[in-house]
PDB file of N, CA and C in Angstrom:
ATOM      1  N   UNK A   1       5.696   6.807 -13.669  1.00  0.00           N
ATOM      2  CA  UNK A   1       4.445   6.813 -14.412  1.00  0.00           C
ATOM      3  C   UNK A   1       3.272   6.749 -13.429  1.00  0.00           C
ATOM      4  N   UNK A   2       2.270   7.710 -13.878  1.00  0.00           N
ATOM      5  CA  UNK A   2       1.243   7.897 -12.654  1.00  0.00           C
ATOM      6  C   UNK A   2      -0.114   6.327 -13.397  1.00  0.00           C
ATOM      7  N   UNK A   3      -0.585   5.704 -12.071  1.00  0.00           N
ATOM      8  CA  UNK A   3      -1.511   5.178 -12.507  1.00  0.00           C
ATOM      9  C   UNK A   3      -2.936   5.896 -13.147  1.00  0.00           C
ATOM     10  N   UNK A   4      -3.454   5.601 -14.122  1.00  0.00           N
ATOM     11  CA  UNK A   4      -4.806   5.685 -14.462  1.00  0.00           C
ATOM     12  C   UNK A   4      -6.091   5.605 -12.942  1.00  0.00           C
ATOM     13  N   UNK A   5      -6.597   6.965 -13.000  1.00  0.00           N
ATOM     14  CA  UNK A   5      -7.681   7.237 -11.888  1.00  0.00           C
ATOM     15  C   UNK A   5      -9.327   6.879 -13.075  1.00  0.00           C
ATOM     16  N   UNK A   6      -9.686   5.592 -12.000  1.00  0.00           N
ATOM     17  CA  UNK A   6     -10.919   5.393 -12.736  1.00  0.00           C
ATOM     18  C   UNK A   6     -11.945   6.501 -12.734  1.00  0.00           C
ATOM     19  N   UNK A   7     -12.739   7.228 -13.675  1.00  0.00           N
ATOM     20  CA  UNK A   7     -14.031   8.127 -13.013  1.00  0.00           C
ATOM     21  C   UNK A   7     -15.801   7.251 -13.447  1.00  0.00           C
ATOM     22  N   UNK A   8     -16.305   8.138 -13.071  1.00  0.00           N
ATOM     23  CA  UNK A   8     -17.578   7.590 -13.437  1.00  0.00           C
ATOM     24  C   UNK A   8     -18.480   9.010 -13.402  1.00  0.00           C
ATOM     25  N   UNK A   9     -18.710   9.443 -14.805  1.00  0.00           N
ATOM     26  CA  UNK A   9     -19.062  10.799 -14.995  1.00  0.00           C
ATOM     27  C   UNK A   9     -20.833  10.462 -15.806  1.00  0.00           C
ATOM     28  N   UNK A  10     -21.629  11.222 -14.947  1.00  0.00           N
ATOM     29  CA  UNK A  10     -23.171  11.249 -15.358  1.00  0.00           C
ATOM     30  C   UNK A  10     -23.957  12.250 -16.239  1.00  0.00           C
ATOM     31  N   UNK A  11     -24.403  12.189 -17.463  1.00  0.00           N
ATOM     32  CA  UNK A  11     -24.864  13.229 -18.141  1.00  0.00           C
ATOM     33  C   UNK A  11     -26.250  13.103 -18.329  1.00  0.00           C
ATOM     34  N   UNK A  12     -27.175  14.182 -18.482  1.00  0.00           N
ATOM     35  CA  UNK A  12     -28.760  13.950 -18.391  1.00  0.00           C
ATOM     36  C   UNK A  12     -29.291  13.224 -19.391  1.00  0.00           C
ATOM     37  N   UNK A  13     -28.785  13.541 -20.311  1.00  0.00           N
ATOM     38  CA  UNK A  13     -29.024  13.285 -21.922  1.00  0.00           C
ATOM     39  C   UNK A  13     -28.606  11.314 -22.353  1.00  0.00           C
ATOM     40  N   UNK A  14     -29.336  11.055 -23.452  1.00  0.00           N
ATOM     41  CA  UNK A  14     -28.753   9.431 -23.866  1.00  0.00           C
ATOM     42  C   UNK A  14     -27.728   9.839 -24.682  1.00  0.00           C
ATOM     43  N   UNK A  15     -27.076   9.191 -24.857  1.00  0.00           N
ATOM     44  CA  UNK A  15     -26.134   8.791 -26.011  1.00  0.00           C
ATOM     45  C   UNK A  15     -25.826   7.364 -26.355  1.00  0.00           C
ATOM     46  N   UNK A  16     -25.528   7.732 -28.266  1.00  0.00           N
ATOM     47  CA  UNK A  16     -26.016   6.227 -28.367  1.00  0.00           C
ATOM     48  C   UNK A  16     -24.342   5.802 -28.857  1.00  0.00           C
ATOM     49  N   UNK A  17     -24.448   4.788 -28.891  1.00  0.00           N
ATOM     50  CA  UNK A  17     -22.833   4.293 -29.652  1.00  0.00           C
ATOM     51  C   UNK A  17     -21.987   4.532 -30.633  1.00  0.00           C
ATOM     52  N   UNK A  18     -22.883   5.779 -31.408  1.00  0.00           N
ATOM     53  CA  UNK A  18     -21.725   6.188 -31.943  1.00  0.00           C
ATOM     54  C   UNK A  18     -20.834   7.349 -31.609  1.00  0.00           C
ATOM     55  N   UNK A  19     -21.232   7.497 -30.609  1.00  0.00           N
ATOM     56  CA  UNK A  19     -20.330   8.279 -29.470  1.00  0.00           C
ATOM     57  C   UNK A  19     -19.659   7.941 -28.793  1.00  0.00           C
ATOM     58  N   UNK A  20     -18.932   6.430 -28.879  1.00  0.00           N
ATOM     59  CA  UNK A  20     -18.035   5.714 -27.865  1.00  0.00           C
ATOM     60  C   UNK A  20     -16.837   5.887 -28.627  1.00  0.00           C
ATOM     61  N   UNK A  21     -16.518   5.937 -30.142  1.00  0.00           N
ATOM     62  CA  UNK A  21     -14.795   7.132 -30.102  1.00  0.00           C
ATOM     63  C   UNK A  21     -14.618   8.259 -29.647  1.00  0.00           C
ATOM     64  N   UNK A  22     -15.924   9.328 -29.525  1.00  0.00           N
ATOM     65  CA  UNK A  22     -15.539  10.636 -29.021  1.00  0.00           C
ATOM     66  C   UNK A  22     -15.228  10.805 -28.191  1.00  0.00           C
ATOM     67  N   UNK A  23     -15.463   9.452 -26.719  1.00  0.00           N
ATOM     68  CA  UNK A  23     -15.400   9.618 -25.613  1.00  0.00           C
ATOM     69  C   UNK A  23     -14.203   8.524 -25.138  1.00  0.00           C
ATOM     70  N   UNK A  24     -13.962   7.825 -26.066  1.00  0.00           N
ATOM     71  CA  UNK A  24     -12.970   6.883 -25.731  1.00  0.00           C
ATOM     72  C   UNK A  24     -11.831   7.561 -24.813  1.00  0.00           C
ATOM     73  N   UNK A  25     -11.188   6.842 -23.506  1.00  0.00           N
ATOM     74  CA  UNK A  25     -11.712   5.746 -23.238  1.00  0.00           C
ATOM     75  C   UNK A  25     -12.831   4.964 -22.668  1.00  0.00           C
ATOM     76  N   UNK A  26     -13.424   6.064 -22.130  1.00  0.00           N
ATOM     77  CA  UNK A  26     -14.617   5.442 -21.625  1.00  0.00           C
ATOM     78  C   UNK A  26     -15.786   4.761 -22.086  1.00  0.00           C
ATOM     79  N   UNK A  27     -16.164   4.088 -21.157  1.00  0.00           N
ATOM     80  CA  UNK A  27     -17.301   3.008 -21.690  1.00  0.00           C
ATOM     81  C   UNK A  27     -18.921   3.675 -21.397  1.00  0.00           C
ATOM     82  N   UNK A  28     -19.592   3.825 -22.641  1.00  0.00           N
ATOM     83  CA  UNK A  28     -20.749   4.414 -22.576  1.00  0.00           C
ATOM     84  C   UNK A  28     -21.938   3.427 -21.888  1.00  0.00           C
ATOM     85  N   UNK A  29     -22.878   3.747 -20.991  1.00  0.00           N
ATOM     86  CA  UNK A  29     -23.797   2.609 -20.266  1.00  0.00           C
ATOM     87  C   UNK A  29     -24.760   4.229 -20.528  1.00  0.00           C
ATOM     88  N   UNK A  30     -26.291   3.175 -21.111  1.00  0.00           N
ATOM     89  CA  UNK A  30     -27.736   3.830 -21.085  1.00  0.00           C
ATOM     90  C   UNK A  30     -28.142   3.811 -19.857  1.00  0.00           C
ATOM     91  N   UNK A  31     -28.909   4.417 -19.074  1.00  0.00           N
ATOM     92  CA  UNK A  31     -29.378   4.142 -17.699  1.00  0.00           C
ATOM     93  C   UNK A  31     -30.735   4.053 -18.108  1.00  0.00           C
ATOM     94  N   UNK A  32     -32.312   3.273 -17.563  1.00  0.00           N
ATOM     95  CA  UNK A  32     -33.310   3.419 -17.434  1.00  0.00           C
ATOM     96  C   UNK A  32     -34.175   4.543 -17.404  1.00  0.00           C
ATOM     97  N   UNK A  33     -33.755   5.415 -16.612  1.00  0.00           N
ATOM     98  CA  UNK A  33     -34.225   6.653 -16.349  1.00  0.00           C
ATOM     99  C   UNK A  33     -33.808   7.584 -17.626  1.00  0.00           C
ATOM    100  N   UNK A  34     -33.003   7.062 -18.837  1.00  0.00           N
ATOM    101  CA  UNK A  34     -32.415   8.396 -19.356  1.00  0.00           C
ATOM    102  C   UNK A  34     -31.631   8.401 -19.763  1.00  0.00           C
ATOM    103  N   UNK A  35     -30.300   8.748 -19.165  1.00  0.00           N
ATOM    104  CA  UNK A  35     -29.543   9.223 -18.341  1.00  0.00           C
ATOM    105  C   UNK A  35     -28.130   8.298 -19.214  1.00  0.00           C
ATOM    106  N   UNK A  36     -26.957   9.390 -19.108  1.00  0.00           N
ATOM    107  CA  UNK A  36     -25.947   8.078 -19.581  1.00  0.00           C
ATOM    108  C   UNK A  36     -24.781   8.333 -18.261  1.00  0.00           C
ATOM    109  N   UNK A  37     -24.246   6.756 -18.353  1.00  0.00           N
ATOM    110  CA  UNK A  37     -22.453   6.721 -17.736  1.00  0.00           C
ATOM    111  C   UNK A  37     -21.979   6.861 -18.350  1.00  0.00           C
ATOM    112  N   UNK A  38     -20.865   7.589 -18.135  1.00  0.00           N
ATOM    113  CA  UNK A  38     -19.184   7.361 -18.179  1.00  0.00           C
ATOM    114  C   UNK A  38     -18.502   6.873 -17.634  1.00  0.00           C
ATOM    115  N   UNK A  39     -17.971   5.683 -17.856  1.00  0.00           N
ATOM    116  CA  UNK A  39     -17.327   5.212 -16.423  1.00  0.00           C
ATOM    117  C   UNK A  39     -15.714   4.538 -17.993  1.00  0.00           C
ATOM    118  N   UNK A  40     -14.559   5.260 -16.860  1.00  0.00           N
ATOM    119  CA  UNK A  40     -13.479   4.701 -17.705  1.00  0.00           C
ATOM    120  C   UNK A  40     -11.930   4.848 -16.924  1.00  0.00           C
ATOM    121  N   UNK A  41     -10.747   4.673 -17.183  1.00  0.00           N
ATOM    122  CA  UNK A  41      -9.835   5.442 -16.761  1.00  0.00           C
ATOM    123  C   UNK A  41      -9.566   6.726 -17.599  1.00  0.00           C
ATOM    124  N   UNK A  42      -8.750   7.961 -16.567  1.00  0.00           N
ATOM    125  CA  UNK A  42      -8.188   9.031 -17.845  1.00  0.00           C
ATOM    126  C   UNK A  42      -7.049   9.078 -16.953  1.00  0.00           C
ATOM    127  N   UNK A  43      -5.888   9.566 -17.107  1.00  0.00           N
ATOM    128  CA  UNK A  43      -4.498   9.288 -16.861  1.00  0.00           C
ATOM    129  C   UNK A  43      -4.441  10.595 -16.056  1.00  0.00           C
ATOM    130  N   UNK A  44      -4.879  11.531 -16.188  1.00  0.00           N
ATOM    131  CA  UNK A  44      -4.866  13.069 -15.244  1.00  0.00           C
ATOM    132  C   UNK A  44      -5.848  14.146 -15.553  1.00  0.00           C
ATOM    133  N   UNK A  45      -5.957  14.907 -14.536  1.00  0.00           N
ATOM    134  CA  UNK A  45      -6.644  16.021 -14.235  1.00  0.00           C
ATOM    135  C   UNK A  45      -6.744  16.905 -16.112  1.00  0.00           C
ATOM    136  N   UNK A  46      -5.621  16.536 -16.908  1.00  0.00           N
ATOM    137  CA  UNK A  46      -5.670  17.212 -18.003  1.00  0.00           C
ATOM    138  C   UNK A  46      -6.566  16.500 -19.144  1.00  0.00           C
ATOM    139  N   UNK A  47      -6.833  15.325 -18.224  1.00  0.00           N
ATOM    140  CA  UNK A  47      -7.451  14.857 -19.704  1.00  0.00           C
ATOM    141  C   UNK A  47      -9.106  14.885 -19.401  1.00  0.00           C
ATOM    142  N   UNK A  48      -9.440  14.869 -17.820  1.00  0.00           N
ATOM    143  CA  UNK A  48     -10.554  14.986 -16.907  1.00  0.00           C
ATOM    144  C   UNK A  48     -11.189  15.934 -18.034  1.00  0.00           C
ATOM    145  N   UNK A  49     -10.569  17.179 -18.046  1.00  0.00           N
ATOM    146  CA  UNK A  49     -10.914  18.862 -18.132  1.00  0.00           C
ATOM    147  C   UNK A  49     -11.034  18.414 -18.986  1.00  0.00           C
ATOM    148  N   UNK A  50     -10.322  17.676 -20.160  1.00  0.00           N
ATOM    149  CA  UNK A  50     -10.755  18.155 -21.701  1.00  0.00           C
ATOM    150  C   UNK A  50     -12.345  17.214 -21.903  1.00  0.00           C
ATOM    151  N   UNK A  51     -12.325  15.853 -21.715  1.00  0.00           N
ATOM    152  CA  UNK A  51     -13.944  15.117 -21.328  1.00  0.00           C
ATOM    153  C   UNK A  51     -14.769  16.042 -20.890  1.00  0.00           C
ATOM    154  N   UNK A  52     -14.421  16.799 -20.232  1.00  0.00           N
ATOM    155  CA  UNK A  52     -15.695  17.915 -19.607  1.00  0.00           C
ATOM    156  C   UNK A  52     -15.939  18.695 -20.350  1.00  0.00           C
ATOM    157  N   UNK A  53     -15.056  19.201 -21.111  1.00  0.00           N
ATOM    158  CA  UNK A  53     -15.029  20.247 -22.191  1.00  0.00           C
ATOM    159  C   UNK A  53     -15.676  19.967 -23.192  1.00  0.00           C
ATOM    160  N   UNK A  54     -15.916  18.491 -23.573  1.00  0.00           N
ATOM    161  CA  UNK A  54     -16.438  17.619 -25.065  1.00  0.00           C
ATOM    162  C   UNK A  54     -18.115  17.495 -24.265  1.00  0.00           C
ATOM    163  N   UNK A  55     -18.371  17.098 -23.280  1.00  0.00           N
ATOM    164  CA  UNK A  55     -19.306  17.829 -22.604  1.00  0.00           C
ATOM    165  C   UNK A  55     -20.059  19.044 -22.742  1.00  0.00           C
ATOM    166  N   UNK A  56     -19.431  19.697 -22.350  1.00  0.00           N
ATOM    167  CA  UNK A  56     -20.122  20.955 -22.293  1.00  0.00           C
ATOM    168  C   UNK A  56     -20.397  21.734 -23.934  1.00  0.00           C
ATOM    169  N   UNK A  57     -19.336  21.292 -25.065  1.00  0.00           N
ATOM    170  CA  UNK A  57     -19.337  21.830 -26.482  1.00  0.00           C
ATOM    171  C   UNK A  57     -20.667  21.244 -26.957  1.00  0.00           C
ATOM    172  N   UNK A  58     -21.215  19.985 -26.226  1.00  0.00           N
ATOM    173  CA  UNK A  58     -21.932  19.108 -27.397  1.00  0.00           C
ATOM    174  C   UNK A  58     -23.299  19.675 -26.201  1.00  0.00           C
ATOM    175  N   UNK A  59     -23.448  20.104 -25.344  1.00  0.00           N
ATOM    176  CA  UNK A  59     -24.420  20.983 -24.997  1.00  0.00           C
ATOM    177  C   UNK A  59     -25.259  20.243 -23.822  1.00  0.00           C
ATOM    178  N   UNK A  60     -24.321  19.084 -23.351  1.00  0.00           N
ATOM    179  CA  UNK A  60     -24.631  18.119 -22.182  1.00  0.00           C
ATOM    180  C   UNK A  60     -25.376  18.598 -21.369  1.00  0.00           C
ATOM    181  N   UNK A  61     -26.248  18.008 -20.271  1.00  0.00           N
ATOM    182  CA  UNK A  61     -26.211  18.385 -18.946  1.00  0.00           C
ATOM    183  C   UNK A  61     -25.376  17.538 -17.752  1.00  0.00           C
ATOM    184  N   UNK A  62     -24.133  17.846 -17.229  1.00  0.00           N
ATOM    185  CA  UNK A  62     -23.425  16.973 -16.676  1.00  0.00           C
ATOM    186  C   UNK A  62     -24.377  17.055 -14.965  1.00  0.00           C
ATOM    187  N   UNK A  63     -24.514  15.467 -14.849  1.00  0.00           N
ATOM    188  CA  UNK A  63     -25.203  15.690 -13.116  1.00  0.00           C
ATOM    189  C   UNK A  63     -23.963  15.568 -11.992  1.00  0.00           C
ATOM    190  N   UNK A  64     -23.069  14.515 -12.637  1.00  0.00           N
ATOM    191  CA  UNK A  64     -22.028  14.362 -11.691  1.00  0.00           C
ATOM    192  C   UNK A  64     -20.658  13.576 -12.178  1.00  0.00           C
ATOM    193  N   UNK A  65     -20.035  13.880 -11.118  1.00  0.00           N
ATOM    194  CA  UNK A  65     -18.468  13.275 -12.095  1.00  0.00           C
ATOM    195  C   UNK A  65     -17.835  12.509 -10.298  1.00  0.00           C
ATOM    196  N   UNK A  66     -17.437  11.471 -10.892  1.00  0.00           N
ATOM    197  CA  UNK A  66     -17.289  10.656  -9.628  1.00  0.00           C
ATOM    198  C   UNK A  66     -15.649  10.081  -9.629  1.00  0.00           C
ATOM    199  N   UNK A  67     -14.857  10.002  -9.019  1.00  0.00           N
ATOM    200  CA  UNK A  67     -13.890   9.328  -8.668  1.00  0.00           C
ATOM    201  C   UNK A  67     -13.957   7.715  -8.333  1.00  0.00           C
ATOM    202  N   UNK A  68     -14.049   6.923  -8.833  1.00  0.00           N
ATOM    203  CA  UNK A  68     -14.205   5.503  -8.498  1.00  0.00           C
ATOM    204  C   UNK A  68     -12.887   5.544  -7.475  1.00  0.00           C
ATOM    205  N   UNK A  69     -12.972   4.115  -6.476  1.00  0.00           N
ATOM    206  CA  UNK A  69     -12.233   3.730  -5.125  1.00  0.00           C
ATOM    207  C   UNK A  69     -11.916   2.226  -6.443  1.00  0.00           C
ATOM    208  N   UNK A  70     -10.868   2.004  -6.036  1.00  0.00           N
ATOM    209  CA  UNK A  70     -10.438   0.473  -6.999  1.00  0.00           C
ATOM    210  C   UNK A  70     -11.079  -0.782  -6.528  1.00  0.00           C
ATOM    211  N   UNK A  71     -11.715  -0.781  -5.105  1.00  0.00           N
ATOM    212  CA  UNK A  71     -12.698  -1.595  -5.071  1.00  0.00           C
ATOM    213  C   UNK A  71     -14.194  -1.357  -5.663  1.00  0.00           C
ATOM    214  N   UNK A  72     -14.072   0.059  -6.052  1.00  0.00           N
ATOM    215  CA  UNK A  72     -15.407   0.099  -6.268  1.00  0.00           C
ATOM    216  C   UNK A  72     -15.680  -0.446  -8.249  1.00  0.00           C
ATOM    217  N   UNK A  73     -14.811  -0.730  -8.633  1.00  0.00           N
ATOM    218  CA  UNK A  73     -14.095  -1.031 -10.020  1.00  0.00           C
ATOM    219  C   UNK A  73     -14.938  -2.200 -10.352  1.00  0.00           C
TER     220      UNK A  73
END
């Protein structure tokens, strides 16, 4: 069984909480500027793609998609 790779994925746009099943598992954070996190585990590259995909359908602007380090956790 492969471990869960934490990410931490940035979109231009807010989103508000009732968007934390669509995106589950990840945990939705507002930023000051704007701006929302993603920061969660997804289990593989297949589930990466499909988050990006729910992204891009709902008409996002993605700034960046990050790999967390387990210290950086």
């Amino acid at each position: 069984m492969t471990k869960a790779i934490v990410y931490q994925i940035r979109i231009q746009e807010q989103l508000g909480e009732q968007w934390a099943e669509w995106f589950d598992p990840l945990l939705i954070q507002l930023t000051p500027n704007g701006s929302t996190i993603l920061t969660g585990p997804l289990r593989d590259q297949a589930q990466l793609h499909g988050l990006l995909v729910k992204v891009h359908n709902l008409n996002l602007t993605l700034i960046s998609v990050n790999q967390l380090k387990p210290t950086d956790q």
